[in-house]
Protein backbone atom coordinates (compact mmCIF):
# COMPACT_ATOMS: atom_id res chain seq x y z
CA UNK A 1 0.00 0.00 0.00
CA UNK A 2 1.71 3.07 -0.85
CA UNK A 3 0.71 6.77 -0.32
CA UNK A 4 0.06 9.79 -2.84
CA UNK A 5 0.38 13.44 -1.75
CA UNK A 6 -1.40 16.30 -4.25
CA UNK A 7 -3.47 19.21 -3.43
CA UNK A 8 -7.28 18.48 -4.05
CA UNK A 9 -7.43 21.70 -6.44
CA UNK A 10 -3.96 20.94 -8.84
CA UNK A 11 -6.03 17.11 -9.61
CA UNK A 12 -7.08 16.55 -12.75
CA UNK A 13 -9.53 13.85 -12.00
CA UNK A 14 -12.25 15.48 -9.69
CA UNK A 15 -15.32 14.33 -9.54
CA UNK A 16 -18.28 16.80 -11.53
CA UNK A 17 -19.23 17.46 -8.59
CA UNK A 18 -15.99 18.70 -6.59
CA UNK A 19 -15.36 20.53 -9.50
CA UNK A 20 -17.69 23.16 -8.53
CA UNK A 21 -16.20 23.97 -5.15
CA UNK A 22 -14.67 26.85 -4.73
CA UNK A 23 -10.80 27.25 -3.79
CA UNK A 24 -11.71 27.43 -0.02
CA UNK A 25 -13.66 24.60 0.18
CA UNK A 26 -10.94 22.57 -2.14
CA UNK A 27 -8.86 23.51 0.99
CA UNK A 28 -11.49 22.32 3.61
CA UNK A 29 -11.41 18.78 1.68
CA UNK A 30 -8.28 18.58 1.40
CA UNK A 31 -7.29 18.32 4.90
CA UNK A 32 -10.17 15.89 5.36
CA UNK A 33 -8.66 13.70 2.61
CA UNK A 34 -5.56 11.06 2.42
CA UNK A 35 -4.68 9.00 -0.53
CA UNK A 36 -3.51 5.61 -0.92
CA UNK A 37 -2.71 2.75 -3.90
CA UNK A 38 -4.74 -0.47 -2.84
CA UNK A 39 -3.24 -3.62 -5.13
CA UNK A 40 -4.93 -6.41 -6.53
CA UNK A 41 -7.48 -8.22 -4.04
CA UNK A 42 -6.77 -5.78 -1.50
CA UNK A 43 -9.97 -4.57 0.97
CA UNK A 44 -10.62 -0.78 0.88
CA UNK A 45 -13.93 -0.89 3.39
CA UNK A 46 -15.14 -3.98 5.01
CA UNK A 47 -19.16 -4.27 5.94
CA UNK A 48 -19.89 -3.75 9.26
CA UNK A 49 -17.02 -1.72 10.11
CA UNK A 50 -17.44 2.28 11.21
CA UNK A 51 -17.82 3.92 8.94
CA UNK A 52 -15.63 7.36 8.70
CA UNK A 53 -15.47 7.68 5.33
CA UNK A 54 -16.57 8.23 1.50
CA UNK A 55 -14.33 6.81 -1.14
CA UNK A 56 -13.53 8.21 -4.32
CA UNK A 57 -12.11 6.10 -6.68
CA UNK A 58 -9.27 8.01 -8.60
CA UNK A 59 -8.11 5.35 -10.87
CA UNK A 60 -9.19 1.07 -11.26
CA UNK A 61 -11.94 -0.85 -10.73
CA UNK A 62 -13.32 -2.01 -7.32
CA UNK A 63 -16.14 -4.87 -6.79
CA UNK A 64 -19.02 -4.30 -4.11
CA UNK A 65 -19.47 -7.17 -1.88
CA UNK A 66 -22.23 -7.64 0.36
CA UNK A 67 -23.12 -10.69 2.74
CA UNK A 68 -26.35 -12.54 2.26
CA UNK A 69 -27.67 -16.21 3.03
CA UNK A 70 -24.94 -18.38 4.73
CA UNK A 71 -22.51 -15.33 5.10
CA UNK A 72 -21.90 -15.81 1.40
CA UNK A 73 -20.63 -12.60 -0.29
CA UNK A 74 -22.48 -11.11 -3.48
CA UNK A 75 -21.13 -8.85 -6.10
CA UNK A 76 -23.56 -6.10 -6.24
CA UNK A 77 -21.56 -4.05 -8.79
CA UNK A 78 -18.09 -3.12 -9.96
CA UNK A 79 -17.37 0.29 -9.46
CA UNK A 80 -13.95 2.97 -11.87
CA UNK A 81 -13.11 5.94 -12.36
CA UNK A 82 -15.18 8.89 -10.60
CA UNK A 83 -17.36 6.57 -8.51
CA UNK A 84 -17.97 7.53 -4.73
CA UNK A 85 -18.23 4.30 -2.56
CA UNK A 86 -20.24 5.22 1.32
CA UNK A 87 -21.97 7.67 -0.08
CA UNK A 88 -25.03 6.36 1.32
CA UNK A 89 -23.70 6.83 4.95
CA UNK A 90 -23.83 10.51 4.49
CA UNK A 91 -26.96 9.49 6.66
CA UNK A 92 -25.81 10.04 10.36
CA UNK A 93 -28.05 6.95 11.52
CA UNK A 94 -25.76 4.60 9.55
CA UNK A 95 -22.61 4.12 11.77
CA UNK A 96 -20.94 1.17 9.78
CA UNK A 97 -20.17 0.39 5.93
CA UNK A 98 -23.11 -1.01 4.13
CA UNK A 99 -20.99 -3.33 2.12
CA UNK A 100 -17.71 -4.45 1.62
CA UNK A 101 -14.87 -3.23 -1.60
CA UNK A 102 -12.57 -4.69 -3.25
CA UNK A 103 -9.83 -3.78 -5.35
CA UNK A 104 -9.77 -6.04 -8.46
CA UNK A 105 -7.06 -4.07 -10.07
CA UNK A 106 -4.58 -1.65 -8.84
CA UNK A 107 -6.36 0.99 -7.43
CA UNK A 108 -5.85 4.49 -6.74
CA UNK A 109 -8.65 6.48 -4.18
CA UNK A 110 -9.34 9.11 -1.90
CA UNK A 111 -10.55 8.76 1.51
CA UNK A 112 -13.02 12.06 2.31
CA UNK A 113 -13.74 12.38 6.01
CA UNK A 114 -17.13 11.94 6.38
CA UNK A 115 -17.73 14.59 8.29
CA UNK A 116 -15.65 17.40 6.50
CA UNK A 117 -17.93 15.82 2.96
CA UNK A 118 -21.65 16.01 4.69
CA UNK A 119 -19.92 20.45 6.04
CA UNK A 120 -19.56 21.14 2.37
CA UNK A 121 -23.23 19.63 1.32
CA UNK A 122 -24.52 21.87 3.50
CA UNK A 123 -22.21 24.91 2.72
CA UNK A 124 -22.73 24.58 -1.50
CA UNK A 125 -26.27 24.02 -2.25
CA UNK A 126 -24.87 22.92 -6.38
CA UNK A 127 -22.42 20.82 -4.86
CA UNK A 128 -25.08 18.77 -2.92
CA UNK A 129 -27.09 18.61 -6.01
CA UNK A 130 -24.37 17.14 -7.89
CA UNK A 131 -24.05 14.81 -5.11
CA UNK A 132 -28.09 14.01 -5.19
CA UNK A 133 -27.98 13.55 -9.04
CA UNK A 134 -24.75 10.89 -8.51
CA UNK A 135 -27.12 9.47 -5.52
CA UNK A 136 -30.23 9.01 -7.91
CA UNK A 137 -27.98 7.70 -11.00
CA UNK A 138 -25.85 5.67 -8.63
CA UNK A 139 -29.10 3.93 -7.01
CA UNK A 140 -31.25 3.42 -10.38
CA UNK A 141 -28.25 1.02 -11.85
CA UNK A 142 -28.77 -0.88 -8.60
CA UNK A 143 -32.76 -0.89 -9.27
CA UNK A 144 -31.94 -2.13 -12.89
CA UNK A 145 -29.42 -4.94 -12.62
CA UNK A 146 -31.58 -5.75 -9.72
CA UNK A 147 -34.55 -6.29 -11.83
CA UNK A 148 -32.47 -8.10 -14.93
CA UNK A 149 -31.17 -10.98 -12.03
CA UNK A 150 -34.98 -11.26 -11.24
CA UNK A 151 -36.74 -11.35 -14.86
CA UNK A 152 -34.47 -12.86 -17.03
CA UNK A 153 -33.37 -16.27 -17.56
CA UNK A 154 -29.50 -17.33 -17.44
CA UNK A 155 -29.04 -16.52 -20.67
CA UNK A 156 -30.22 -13.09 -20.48
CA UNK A 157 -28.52 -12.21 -17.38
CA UNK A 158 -24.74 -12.94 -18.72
CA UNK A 159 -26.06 -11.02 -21.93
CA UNK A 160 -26.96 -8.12 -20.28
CA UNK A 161 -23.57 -8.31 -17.95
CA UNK A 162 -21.13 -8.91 -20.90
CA UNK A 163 -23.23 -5.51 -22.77
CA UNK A 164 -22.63 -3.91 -18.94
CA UNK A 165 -19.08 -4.26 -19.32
CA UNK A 166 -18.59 -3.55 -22.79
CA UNK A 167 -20.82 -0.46 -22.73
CA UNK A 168 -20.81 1.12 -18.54
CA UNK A 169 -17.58 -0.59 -16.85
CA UNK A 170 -14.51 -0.61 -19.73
CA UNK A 171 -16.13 1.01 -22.44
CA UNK A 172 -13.98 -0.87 -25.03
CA UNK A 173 -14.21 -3.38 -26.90
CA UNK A 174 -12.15 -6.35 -26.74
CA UNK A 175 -12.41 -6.06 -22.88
CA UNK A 176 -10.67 -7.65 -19.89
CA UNK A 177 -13.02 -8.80 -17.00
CA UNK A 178 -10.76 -9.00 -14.18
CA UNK A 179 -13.50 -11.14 -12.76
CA UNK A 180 -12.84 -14.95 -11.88
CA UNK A 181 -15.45 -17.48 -13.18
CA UNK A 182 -17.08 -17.31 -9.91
CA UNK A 183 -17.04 -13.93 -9.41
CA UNK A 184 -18.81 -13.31 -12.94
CA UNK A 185 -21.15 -16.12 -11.57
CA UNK A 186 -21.65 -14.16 -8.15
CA UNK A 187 -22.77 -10.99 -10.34
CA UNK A 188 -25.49 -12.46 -12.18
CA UNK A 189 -26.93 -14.96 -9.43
CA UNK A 190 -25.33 -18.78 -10.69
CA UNK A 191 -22.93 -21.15 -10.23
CA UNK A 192 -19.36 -20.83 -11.90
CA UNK A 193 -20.07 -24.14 -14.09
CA UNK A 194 -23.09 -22.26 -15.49
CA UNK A 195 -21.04 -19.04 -16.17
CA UNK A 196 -18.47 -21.17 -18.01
CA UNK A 197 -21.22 -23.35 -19.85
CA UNK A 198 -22.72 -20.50 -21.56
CA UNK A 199 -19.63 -18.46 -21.87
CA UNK A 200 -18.54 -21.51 -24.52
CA UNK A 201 -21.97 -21.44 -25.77
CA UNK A 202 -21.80 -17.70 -26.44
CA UNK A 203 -18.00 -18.21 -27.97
CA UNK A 204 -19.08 -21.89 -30.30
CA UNK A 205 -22.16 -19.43 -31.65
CA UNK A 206 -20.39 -16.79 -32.85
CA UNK A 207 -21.65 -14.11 -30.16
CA UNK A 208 -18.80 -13.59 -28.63
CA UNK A 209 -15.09 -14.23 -28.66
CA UNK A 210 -13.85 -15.30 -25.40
CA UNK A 211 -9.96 -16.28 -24.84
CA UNK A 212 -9.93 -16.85 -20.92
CA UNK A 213 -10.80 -13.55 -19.19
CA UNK A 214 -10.51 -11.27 -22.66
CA UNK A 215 -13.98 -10.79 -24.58
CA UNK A 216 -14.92 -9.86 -27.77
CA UNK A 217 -18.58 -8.80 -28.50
CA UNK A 218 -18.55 -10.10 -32.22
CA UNK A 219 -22.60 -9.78 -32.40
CA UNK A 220 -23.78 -7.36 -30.43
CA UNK A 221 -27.40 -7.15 -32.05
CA UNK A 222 -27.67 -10.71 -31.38
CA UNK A 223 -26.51 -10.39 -27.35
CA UNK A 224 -28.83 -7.06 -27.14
CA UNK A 225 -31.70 -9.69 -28.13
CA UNK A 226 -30.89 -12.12 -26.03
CA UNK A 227 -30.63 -9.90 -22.63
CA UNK A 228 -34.07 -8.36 -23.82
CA UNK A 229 -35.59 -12.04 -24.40
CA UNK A 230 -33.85 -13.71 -21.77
């Protein structure tokens, strides 16, 4: 774990929202904020823990863990570039992290005291509305994948993952998914022998190109119809 030191108003990858504060309040953050590399596999919040602070991811990709039935962990969502993780304990009655986040990459973020964050909501009316748009945005992707897992048939759910990669996470195409087997499994609600079933299924059709963890989307019209008729 190594540590980065740079003034919060010479970085050139704020957040829309931290954009709009003003040079005093860039100062006020800053001395509520701390950087730090996390590598490969490493924990940045653990669920259950307090909960002192909001994460901004400067750089990588992160996956959001939370425990359900049998203390198993689920993948609710992998989070890059610009995302805020805690953002829902901005909510005083919340004491500890709602989930758990890994880094599945290296991984480059900010920890924001808590506190010094929820001043400047209630200091710069745009900022907090910047913050309540990335709230509402954040919470409807939830409300979506959410429904996919529930509606759609196997099929349809690693469709509409492989298209969420392609199109929200990497936006490239080939892609890497530095997700194992069973962590791709874990995403969409299966079991790993599933995951790799159709992911050869996908490849022997044409639909996709897939060379252990790298993906091609050779036929995209063909996975958009199966996600909306899976």
């Amino acid at each position: 774990m190594e540590i980065e030191k740079y003034k919060c108003a010479d970085c050139d990858i704020k957040s829309k929202a931290v954009s709009i504060l003003k040079s005093v309040e860039l100062d006020a953050l800053e001395k509520g904020c701390s950087q730090t590399i996390f590598h490969k596999g490493e924990l940045l919040i653990k669920e259950g823990a307090p909960a002192g602070y909001i994460v901004y991811i400067r750089d990588g990709f992160v996956k959001i863990c939370k425990k359900g039935i049998g203390n198993k962990d689920f993948i609710l969502n992998i989070s890059k570039k610009g995302a805020y993780l805690n953002i829902q304990n901005l909510n005083s009655r919340d004491k500890n992290y709602l989930f758990s986040a890994f880094a599945i990459t290296e991984t480059k973020v900010c920890f924001i005291d808590i506190e010094s964050f929820g001043n400047l909501l209630k200091r710069n009316g745009t900022f907090a509305l910047e913050v309540i748009t990335y709230i509402f945005n954040d919470e409807m992707n939830y409300f979506d994948r959410l429904l996919n897992i529930i509606q759609q048939q196997l099929p349809g759910r690693l469709a509409n993952a492989l298209l969420y990669f392609k199109n929200q996470v990497y936006c490239e195409n080939p892609f890497m998914i530095n997700l194992t087997r069973t962590e791709l499994a874990s995403l969409i609600g299966t079991s790993r022998e599933s995951v790799t079933r159709l992911i050869k299924e996908f490849h022997d059709t044409g639909i996709i190109r897939a060379d252990k963890n790298k993906i091609t989307v050779l036929d995209e019209k063909r996975l958009e119809d199966i996600k909306y008729k899976g």
